[in-house]
C-alpha atoms as a PDB file:
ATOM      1  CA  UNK A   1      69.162  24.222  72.502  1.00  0.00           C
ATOM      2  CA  UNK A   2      70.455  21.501  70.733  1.00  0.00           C
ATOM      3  CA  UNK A   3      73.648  22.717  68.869  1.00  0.00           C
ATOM      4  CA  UNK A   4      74.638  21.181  65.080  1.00  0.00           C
ATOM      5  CA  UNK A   5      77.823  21.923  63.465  1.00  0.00           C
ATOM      6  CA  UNK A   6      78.245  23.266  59.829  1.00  0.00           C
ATOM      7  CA  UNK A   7      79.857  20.269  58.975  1.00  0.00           C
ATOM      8  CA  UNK A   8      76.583  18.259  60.536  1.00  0.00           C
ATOM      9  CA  UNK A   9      78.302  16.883  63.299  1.00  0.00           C
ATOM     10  CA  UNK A  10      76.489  16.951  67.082  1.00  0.00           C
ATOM     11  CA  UNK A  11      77.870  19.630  69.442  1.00  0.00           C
ATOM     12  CA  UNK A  12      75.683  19.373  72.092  1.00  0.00           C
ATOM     13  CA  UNK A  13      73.021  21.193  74.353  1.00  0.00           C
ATOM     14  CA  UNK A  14      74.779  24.508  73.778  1.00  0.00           C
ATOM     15  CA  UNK A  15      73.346  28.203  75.565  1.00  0.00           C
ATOM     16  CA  UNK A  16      71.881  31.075  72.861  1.00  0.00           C
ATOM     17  CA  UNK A  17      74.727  33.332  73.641  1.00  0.00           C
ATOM     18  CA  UNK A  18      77.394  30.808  73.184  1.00  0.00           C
ATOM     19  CA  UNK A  19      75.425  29.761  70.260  1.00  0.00           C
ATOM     20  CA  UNK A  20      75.941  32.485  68.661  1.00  0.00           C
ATOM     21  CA  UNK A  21      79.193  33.544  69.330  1.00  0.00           C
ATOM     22  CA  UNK A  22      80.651  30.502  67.394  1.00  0.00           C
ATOM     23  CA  UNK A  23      78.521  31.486  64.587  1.00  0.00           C
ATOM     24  CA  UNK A  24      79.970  34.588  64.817  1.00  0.00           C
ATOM     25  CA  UNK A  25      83.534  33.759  64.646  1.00  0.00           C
ATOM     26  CA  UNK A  26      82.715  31.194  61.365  1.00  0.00           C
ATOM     27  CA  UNK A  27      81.389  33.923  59.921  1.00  0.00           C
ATOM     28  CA  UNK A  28      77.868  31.635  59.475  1.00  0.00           C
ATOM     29  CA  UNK A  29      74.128  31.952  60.224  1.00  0.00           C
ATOM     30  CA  UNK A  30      72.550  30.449  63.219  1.00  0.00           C
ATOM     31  CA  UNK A  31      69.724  28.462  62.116  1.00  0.00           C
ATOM     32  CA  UNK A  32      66.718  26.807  63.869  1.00  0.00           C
ATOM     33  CA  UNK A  33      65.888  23.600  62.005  1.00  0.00           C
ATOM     34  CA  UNK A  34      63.332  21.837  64.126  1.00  0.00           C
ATOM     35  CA  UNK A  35      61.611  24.206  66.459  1.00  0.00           C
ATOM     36  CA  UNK A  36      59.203  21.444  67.948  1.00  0.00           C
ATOM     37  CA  UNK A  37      61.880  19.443  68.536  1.00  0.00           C
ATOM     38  CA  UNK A  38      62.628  19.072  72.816  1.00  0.00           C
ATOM     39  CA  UNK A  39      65.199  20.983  72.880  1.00  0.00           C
ATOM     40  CA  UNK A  40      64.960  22.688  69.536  1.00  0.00           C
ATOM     41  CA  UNK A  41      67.939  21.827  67.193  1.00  0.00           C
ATOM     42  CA  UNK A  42      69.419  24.586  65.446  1.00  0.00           C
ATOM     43  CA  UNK A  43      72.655  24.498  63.351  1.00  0.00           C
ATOM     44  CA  UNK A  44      75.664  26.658  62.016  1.00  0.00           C
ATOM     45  CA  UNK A  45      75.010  27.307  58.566  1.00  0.00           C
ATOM     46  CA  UNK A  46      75.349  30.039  55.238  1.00  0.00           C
ATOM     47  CA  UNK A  47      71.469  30.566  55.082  1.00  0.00           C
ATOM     48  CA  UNK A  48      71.803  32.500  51.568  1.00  0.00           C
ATOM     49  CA  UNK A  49      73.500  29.397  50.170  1.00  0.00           C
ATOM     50  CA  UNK A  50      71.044  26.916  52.541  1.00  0.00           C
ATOM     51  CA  UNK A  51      68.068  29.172  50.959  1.00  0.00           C
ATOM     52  CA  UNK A  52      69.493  28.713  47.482  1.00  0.00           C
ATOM     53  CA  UNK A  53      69.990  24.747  47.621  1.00  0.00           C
ATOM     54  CA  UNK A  54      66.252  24.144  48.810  1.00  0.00           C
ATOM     55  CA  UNK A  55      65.054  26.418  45.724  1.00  0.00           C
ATOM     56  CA  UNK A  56      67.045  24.318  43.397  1.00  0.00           C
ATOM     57  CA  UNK A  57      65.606  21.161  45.022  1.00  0.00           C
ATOM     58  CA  UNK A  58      62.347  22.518  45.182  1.00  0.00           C
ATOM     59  CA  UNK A  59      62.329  23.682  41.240  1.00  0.00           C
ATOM     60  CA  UNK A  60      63.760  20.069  40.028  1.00  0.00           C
ATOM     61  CA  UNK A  61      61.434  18.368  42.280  1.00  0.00           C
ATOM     62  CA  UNK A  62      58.329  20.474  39.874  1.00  0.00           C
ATOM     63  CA  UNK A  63      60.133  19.149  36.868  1.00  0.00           C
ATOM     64  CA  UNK A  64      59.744  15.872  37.910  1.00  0.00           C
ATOM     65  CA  UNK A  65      56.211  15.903  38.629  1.00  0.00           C
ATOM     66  CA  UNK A  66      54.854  17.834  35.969  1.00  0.00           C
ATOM     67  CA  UNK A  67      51.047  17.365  35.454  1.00  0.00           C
ATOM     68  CA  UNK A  68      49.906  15.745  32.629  1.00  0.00           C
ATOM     69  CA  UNK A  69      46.832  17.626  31.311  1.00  0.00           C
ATOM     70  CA  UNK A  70      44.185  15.643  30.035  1.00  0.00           C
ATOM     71  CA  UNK A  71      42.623  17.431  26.660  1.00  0.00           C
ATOM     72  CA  UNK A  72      39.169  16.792  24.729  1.00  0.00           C
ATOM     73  CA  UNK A  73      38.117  16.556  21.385  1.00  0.00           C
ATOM     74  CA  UNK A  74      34.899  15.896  20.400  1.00  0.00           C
ATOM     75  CA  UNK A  75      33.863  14.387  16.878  1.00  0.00           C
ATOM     76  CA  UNK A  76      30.409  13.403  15.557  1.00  0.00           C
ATOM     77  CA  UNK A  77      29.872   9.806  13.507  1.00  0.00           C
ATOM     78  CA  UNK A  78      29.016  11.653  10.228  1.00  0.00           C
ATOM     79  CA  UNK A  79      31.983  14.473  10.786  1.00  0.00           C
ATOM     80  CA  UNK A  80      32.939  15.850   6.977  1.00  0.00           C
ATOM     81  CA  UNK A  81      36.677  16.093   6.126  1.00  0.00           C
ATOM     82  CA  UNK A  82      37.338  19.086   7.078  1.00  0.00           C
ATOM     83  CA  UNK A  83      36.523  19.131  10.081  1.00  0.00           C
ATOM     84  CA  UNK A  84      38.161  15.993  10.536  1.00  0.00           C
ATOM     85  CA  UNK A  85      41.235  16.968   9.388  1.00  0.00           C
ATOM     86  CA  UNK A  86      41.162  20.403  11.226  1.00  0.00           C
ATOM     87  CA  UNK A  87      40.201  18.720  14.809  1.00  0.00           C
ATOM     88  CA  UNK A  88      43.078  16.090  13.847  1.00  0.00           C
ATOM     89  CA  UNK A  89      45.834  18.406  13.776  1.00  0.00           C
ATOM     90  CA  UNK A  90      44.413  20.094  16.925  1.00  0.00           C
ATOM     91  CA  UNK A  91      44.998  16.497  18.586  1.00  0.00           C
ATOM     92  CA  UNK A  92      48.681  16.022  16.674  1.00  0.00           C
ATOM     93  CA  UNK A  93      49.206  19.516  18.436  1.00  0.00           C
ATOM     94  CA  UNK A  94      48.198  18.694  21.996  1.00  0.00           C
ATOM     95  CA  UNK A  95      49.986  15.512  21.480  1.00  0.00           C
ATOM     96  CA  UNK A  96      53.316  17.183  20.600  1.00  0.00           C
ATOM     97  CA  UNK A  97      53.252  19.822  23.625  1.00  0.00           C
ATOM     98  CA  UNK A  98      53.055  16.751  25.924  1.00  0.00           C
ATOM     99  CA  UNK A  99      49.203  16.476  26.673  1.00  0.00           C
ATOM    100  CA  UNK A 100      46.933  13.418  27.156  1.00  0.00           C
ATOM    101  CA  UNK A 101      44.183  13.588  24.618  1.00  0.00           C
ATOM    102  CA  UNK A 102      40.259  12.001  24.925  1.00  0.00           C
ATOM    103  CA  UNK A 103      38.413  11.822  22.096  1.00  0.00           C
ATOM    104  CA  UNK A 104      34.780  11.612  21.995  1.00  0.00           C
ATOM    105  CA  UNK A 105      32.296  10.327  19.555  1.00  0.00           C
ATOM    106  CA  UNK A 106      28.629  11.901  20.211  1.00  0.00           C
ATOM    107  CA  UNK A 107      25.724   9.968  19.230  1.00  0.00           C
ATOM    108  CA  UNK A 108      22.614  11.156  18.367  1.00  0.00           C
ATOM    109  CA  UNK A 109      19.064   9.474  18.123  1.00  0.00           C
ATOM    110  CA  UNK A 110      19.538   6.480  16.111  1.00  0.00           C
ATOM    111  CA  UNK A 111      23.166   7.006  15.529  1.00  0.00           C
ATOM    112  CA  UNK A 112      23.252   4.576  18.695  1.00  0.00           C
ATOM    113  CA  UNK A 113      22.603   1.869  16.508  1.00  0.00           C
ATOM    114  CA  UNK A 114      25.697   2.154  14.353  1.00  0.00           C
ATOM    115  CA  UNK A 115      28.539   2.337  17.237  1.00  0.00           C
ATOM    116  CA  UNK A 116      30.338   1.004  14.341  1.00  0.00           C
ATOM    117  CA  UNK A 117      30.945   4.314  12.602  1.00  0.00           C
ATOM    118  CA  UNK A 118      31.975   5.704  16.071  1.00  0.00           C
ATOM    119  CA  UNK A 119      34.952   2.936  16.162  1.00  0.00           C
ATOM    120  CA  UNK A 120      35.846   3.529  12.667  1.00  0.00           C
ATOM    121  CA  UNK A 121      36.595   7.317  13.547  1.00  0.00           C
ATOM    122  CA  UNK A 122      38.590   6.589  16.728  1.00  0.00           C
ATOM    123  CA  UNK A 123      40.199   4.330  14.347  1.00  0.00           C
ATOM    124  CA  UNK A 124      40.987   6.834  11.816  1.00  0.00           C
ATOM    125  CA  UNK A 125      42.512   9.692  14.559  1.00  0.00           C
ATOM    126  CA  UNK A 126      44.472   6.774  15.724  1.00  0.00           C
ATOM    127  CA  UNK A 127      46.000   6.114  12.698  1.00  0.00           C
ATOM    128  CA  UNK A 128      46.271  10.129  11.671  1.00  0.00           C
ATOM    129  CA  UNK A 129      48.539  10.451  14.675  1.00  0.00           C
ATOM    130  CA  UNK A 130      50.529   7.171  15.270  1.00  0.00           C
ATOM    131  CA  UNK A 131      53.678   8.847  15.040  1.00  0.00           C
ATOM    132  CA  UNK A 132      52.794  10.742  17.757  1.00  0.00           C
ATOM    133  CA  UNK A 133      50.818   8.870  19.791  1.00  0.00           C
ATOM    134  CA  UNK A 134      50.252   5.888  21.328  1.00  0.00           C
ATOM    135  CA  UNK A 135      46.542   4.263  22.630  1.00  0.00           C
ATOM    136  CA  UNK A 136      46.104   4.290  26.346  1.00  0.00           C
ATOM    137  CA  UNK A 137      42.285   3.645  26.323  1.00  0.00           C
ATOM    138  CA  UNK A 138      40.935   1.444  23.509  1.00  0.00           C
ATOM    139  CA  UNK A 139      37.820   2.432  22.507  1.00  0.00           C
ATOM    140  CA  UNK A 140      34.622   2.054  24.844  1.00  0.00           C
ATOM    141  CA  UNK A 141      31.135   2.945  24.959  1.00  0.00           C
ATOM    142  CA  UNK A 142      30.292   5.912  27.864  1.00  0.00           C
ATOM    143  CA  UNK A 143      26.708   6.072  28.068  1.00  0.00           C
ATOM    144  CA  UNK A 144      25.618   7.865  24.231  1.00  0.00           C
ATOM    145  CA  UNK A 145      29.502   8.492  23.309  1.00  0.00           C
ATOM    146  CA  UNK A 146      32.002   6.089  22.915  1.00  0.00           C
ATOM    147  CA  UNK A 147      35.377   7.558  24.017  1.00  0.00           C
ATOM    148  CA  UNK A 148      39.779   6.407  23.430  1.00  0.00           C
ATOM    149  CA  UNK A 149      42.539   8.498  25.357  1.00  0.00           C
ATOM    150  CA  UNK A 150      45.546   8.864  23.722  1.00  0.00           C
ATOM    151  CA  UNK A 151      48.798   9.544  25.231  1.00  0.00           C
ATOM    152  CA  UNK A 152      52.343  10.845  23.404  1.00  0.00           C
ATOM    153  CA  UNK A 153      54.555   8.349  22.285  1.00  0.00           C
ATOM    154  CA  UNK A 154      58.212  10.084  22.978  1.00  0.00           C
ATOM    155  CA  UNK A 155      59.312   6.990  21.194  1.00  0.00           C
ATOM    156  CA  UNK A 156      57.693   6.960  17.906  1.00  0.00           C
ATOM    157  CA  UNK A 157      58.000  10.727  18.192  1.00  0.00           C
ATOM    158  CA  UNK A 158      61.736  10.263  17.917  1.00  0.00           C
ATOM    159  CA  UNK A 159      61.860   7.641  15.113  1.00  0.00           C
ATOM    160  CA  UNK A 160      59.533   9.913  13.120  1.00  0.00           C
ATOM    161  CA  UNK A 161      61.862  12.600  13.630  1.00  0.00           C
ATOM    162  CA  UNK A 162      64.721  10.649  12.770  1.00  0.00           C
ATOM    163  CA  UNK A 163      62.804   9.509   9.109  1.00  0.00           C
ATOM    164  CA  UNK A 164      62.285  13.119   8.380  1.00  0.00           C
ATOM    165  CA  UNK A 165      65.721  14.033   8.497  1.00  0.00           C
ATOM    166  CA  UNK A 166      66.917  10.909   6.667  1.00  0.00           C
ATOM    167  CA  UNK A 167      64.818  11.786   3.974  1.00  0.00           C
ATOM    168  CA  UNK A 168      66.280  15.372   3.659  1.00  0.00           C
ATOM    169  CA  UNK A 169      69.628  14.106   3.419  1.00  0.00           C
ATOM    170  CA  UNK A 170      68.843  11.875   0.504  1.00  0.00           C
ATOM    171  CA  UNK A 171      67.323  13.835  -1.058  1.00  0.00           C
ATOM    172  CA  UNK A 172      68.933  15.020  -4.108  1.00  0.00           C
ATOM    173  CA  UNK A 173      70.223  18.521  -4.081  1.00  0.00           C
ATOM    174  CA  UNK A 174      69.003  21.021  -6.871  1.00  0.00           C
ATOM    175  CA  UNK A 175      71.091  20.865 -10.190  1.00  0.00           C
ATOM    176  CA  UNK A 176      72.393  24.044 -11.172  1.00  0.00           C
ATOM    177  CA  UNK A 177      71.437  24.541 -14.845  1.00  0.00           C
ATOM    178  CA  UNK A 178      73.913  24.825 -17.343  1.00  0.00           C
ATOM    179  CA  UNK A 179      74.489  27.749 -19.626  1.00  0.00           C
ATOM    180  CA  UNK A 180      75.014  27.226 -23.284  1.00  0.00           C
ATOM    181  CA  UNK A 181      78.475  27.547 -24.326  1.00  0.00           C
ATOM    182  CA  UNK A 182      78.955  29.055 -27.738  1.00  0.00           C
ATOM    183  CA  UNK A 183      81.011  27.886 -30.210  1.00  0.00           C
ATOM    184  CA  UNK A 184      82.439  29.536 -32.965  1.00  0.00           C
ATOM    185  CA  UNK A 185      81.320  28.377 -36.354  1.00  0.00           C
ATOM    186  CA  UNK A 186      83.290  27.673 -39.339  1.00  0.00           C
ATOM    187  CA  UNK A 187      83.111  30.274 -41.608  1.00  0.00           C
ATOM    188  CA  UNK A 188      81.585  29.347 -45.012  1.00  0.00           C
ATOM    189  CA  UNK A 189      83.547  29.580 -48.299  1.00  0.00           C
ATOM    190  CA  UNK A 190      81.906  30.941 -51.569  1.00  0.00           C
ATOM    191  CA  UNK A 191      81.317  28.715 -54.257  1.00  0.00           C
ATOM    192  CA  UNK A 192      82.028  29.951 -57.600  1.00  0.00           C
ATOM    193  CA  UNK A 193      79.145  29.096 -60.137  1.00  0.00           C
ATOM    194  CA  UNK A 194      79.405  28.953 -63.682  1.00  0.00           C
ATOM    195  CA  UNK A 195      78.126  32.108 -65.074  1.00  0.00           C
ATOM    196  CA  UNK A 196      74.501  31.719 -66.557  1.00  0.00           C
ATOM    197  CA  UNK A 197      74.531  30.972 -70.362  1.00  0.00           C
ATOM    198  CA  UNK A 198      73.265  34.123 -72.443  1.00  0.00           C
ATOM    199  CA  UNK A 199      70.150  33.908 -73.770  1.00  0.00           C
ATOM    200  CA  UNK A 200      69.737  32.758 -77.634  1.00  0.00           C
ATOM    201  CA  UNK A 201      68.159  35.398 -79.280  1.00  0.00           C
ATOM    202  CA  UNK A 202      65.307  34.173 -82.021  1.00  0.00           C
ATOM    203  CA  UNK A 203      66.412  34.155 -85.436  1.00  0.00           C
ATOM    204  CA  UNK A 204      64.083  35.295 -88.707  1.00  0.00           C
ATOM    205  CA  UNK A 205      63.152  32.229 -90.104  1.00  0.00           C
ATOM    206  CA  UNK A 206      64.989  31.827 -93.414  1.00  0.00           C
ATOM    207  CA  UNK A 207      63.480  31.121 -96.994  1.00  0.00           C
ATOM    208  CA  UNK A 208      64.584  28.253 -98.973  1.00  0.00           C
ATOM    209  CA  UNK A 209      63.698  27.540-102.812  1.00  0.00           C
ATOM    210  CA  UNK A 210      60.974  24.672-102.971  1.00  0.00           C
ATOM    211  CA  UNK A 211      62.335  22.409-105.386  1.00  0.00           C
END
């Protein structure tokens, strides 16, 4: 076999036994790395701490390719507000948890011959979500729907974030109400008032000599 170090360097065409009699005295793993290889290479190694190395590769490696997910909603040309706003914030949700999103108008009958009222809903859910999203696929006509893919926009995510909290730290904070302080009053001197004149008591007339 062809013989690798642990530090990588080339020892050689080396026998099994003798193989593993260095790895022995290192205190190491002998390791076959390319079995179809003429000789087969195999190297001096820790193989818990080789095994633990390729999981960390292999679990950063997932993280990088994470797979985008590709959601649906589906909307109608005369959709009421409710639902509207309820399949809205379905799309602001996918949106936020990283998700591609393709919404669908469905026509009906003669609703084909209005593919204006189609746009101006794609239009609308645009708009609902732009601080979410972005549009990757303007709208287009698919056979009887007209479809738009949106995709999240980690960029106006973060300056909508960043608004929200600038508004909460102007905003003014509640004003603690202030209790009534009492004063003492002045206390309020009596007046003396003349006494009340006694009443004149009527007099008999009196009778006087006519001339």
């Amino acid at each position: 076999m062809r013989l690798v170090g642990p530090d990588g360097a080339q020892i050689g065409i080396t026998p099994l036994p003798e193989a593993l009699r260095m790895a022995s005295e290192l205190e190491l793993d002998l390791v076959e790395v390319a079995d179809k290889a003429n000789p087969p290479v195999c190297r001096i190694m820790d193989y818990g701490k080789y095994k633990y190395e390729a999981a960390q590769k292999a679990k950063e490696s997932r993280k990088k390719s994470t797979n985008v997910v590709v959601k649906e909603m589906k909307y109608r040309p005369k959709i009421g507000m409710g639902d509207f706003d309820t399949k809205t914030k379905k799309v602001e949700q996918f949106l936020n948890e990283g998700h591609k999103v393709k919404i669908t108008i469905m026509f009906r009958g003669r609703e084909m011959q209005h593919p204006e009222l189609g746009r101006k809903i794609l239009d609308q859910v645009a708009e609902a979500v732009t601080e979410v999203a972005k549009v990757e696929i303007y709208p287009r006509l698919d056979g009887r729907n007209m479809t738009m893919v949106l995709g999240p926009d980690k960029k106006a995510q973060a300056a909508a974030e960043k608004r929200r909290h600038t508004d909460d730290s102007d905003s003014p904070a509640a004003s603690t109400p202030v209790e009534p302080v009492a004063t003492p009053s002045a206390p309020v001197e009596a007046v003396a008032t003349a006494p009340a004149a006694a009443p004149v008591e009527a007099t008999e007339p009196v009778a006087t000599d006519e001339a």
